[in-house]
C-alpha atoms as a PDB file:
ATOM      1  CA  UNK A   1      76.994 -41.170 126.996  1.00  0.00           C
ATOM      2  CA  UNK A   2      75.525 -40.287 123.461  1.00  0.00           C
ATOM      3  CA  UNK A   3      73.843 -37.375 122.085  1.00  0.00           C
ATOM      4  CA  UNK A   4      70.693 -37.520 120.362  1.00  0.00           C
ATOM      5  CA  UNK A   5      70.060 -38.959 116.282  1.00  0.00           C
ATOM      6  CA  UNK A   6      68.854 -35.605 115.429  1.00  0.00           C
ATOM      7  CA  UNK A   7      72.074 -33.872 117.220  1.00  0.00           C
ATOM      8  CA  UNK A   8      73.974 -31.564 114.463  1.00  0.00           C
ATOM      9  CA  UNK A   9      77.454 -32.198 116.603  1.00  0.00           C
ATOM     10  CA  UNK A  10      77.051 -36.116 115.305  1.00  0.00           C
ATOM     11  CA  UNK A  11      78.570 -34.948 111.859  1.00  0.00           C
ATOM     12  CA  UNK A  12      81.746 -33.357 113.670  1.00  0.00           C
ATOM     13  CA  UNK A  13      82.668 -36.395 115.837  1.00  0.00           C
ATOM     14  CA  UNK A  14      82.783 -38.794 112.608  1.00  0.00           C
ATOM     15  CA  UNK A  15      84.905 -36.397 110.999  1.00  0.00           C
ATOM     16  CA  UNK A  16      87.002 -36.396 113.706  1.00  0.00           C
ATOM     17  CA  UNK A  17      87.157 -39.938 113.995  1.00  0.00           C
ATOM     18  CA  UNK A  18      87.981 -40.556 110.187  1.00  0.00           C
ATOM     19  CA  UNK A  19      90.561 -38.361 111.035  1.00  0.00           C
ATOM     20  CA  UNK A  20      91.930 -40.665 113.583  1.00  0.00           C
ATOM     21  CA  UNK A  21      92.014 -43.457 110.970  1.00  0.00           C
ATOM     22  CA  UNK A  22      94.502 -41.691 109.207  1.00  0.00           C
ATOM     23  CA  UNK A  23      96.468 -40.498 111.717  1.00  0.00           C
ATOM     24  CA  UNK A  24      96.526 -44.093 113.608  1.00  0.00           C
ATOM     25  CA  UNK A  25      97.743 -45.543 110.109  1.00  0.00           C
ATOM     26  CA  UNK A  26     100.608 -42.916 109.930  1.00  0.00           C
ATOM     27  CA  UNK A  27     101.323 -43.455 113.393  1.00  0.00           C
ATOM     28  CA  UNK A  28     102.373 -47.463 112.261  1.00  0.00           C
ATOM     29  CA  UNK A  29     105.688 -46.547 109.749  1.00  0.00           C
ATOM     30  CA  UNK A  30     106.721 -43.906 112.928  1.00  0.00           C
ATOM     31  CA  UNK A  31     106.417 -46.774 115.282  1.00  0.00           C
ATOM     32  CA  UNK A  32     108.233 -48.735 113.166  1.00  0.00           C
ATOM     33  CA  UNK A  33     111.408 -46.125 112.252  1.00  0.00           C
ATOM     34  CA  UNK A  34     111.376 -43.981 115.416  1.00  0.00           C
ATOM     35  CA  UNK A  35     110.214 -45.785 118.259  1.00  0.00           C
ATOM     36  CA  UNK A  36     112.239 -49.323 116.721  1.00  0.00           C
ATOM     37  CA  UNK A  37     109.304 -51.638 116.896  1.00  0.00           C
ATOM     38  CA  UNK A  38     109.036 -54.397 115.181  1.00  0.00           C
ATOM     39  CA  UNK A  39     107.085 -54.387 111.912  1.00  0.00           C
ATOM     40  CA  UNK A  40     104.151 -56.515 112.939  1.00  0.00           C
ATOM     41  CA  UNK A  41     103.625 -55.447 116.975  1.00  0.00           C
ATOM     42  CA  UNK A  42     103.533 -51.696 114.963  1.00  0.00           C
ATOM     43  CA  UNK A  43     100.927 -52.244 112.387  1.00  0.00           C
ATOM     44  CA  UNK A  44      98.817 -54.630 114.767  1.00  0.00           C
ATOM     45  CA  UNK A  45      98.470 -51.375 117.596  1.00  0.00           C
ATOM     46  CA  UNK A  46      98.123 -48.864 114.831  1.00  0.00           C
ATOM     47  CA  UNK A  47      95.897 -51.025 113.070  1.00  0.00           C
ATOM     48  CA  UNK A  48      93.633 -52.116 115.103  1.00  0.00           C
ATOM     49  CA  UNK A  49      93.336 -48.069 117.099  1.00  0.00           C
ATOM     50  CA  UNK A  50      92.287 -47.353 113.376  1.00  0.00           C
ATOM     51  CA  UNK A  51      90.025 -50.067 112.738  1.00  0.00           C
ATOM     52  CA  UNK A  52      88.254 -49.224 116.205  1.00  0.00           C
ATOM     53  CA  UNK A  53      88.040 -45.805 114.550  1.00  0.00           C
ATOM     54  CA  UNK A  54      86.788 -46.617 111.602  1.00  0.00           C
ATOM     55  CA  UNK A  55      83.945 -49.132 113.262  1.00  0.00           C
ATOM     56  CA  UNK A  56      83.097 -46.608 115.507  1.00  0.00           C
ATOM     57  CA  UNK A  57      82.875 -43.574 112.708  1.00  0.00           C
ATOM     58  CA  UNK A  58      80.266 -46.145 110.732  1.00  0.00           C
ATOM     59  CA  UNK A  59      78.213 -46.950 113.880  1.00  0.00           C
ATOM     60  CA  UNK A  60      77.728 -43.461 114.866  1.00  0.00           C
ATOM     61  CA  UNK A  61      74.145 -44.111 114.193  1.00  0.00           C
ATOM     62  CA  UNK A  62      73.592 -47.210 116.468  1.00  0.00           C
ATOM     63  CA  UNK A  63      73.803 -47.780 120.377  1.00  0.00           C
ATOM     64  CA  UNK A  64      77.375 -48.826 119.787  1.00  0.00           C
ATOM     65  CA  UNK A  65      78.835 -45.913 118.172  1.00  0.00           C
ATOM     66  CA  UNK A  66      78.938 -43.575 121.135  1.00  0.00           C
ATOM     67  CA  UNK A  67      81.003 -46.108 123.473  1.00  0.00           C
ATOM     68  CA  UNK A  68      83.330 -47.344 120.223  1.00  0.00           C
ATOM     69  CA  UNK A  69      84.011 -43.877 120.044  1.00  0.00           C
ATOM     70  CA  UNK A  70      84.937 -42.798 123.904  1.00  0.00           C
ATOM     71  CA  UNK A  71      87.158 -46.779 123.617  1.00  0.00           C
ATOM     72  CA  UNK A  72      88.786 -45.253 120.387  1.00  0.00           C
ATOM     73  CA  UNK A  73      89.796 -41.800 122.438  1.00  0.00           C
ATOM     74  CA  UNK A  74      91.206 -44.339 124.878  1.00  0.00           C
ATOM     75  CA  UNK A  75      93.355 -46.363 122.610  1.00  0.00           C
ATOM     76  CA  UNK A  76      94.389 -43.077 121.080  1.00  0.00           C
ATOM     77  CA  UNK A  77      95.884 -42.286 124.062  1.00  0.00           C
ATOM     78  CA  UNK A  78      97.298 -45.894 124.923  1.00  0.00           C
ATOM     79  CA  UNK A  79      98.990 -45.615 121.506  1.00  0.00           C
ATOM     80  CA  UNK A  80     101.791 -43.559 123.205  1.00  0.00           C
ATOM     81  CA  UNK A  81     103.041 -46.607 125.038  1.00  0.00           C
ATOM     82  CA  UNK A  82     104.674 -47.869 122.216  1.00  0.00           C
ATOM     83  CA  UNK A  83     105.540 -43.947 120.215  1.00  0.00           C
ATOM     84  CA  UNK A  84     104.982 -41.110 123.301  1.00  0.00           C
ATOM     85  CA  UNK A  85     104.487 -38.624 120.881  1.00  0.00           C
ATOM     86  CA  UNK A  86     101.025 -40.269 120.588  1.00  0.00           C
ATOM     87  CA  UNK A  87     100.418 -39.576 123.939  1.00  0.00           C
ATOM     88  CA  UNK A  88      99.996 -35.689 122.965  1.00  0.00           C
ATOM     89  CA  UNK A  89      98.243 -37.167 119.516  1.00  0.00           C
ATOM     90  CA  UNK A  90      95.446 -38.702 121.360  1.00  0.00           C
ATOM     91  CA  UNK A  91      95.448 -36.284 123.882  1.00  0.00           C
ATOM     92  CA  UNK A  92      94.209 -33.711 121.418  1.00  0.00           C
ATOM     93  CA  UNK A  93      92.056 -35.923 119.432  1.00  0.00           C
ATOM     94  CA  UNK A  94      90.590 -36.771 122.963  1.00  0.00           C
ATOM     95  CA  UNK A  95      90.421 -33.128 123.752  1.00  0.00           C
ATOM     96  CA  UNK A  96      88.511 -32.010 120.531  1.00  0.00           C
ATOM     97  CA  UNK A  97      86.156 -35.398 120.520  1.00  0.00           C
ATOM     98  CA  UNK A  98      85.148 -34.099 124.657  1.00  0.00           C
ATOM     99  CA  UNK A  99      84.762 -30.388 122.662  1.00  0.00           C
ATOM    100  CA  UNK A 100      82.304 -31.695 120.272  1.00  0.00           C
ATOM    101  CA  UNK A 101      80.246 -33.687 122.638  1.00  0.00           C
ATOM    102  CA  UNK A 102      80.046 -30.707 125.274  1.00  0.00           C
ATOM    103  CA  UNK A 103      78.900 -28.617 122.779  1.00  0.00           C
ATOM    104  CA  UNK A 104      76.348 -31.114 121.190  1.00  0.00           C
ATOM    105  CA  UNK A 105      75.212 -31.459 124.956  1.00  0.00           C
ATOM    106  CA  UNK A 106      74.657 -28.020 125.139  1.00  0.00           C
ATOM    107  CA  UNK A 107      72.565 -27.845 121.811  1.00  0.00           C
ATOM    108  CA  UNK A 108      70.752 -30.779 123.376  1.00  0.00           C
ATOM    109  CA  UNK A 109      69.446 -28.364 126.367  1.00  0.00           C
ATOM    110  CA  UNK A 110      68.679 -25.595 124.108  1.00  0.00           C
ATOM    111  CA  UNK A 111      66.562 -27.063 121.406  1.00  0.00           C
ATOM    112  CA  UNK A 112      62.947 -26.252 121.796  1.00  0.00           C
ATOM    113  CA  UNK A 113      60.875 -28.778 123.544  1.00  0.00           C
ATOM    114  CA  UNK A 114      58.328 -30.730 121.559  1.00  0.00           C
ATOM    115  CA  UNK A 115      55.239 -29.010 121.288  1.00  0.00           C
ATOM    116  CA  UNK A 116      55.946 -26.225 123.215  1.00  0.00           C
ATOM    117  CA  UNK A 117      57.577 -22.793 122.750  1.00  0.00           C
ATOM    118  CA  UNK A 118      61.343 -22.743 122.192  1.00  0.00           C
ATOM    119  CA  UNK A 119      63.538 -21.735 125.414  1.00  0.00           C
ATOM    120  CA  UNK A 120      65.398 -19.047 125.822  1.00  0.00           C
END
């Protein structure tokens, strides 16, 4: 499931996954002071959701991008296992990354064909 190179909604789900870098690394001190995890088992599950993030932002162009990114909605999500206020976190991030690829389906059916007349 990826949209096309040319697809303008491309733009909006990097942003929104360099958003999710940031807000996986400021998820790692509330793990740590809130939810009592240990120092290490916090920054390792914070760290690597925003590295996945991060990958999957700069791959947006490739093949690999598109998967990295629906993986990185996932681990948003998971992320509430170990602070469940990430659960509602990733929920939206998930929410707004499904937003931006419905739309940038949409814009997918109603760009004009190649060499023919643009639909209606």
């Amino acid at each position: 499931m990826r949209l096309a190179a040319d697809n303008p909604m491309r733009m909006p789900l990097m942003i929104t996954l360099m958003f999710e870098v940031i807000v996986f690394g400021l998820s790692i001190p509330v793990m740590i002071l809130i939810s009592g995890l240990p120092g290490w088992v916090a920054g390792g599950l914070g760290g690597l959701a925003a590295l996945l993030a991060l990958a999957s932002a700069g791959l947006m162009r490739s093949t690999a991008g598109y998967p990295l990114g629906w993986l990185t909605q996932v681990a948003g999500i998971a992320l509430g296992f170990a602070n469940p206020t990430m659960f509602v976190v990733g929920a939206i991030f998930a929410g707004v990354w499904l937003l931006f690829f419905v739309l940038g389906r949409r814009l997918e059916r109603r760009a004009p064909r190649a060499g023919g007349a643009p639909t209606a």
